[in-house]
Protein backbone atom coordinates (compact mmCIF):
# COMPACT_ATOMS: atom_id res chain seq x y z
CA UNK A 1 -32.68 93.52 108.60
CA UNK A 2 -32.77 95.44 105.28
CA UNK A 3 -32.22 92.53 103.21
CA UNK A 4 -34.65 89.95 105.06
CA UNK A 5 -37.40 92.67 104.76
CA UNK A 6 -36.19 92.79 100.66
CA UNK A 7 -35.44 89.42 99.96
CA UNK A 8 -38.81 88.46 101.42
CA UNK A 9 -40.84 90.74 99.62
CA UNK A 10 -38.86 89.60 96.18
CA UNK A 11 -39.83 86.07 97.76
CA UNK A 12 -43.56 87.33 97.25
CA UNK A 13 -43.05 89.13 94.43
CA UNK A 14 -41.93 86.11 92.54
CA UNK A 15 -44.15 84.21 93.68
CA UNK A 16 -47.35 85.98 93.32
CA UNK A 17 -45.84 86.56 89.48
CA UNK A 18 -45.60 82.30 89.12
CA UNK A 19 -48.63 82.02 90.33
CA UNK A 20 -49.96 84.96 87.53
CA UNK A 21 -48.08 82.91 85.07
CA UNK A 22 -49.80 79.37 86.23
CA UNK A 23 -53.56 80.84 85.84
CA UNK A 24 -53.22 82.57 82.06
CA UNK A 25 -51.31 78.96 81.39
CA UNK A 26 -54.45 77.17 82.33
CA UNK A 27 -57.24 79.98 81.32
CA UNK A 28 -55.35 79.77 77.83
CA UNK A 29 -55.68 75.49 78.36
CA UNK A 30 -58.94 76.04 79.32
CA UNK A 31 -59.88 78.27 76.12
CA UNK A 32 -58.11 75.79 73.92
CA UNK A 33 -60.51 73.09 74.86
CA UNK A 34 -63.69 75.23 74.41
CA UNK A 35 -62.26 76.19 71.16
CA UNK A 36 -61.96 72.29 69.99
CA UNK A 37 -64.56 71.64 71.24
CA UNK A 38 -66.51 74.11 69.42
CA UNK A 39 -64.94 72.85 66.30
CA UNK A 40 -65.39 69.56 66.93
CA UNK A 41 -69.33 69.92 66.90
CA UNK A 42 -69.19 72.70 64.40
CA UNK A 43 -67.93 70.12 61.31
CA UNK A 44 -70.34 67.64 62.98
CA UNK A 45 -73.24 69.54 62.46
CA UNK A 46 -71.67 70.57 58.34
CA UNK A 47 -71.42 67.09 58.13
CA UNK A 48 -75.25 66.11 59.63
CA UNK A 49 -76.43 69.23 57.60
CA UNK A 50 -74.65 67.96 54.56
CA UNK A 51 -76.01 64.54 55.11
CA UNK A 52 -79.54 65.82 55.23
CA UNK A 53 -79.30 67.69 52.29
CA UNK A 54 -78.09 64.86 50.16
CA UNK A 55 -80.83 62.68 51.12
CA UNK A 56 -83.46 65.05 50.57
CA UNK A 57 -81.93 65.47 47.23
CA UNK A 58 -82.33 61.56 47.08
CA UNK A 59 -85.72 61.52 48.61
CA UNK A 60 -86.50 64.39 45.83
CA UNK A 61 -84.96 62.22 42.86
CA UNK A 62 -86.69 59.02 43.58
CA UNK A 63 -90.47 61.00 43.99
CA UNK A 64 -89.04 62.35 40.20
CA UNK A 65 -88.51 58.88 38.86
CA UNK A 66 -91.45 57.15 39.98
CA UNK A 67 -93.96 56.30 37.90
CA UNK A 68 -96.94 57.84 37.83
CA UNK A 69 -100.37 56.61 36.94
CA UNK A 70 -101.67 58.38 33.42
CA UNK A 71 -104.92 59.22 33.44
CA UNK A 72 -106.38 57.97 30.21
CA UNK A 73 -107.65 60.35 27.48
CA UNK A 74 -111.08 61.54 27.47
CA UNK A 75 -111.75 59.51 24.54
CA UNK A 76 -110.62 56.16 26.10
CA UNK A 77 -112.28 56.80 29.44
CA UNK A 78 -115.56 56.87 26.84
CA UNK A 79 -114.99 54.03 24.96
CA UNK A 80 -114.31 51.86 28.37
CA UNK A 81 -118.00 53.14 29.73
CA UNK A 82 -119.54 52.17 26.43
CA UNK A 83 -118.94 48.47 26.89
């Protein structure tokens, strides 16, 4: 009688310990994909923000290397209302 009582008890022991064991496998799966996840979008949004800053660094060098209209010298905006 002593034994059943024991070896059933070690019978829930064990398997209230598996079970333990089954959930911190699968909270520590489940914190593995949060954790990709995270650095998944992470280096997507380096990338977008790196993207963005190169082509307002574009944007920036093309407004630089337009040409702009001169506005002529006093002198030639007279001459040009003279005639």
């Amino acid at each position: 009688m002593l034994n059943t009582t024991r070896s059933k008890a070690e019978e829930k022991f064990h398997k209230a310990k598996h079970q333990e064991t089954q959930a911190l496998k699968e909270r520590e799966k489940a914190e593995k994909a949060v954790n990709e996840k995270t650095a998944r979008l992470r280096a997507l949004r380096l990338a977008k923000e790196a993207a963005d800053k190169e082509a307002a660094e574009i944007a920036a060098a093309d407004v630089k290397k337009s040409p702009k209209k001169k506005a002529k010298p006093a002198a030639a905006k007279a001459q040009d209302a003279s005639d």
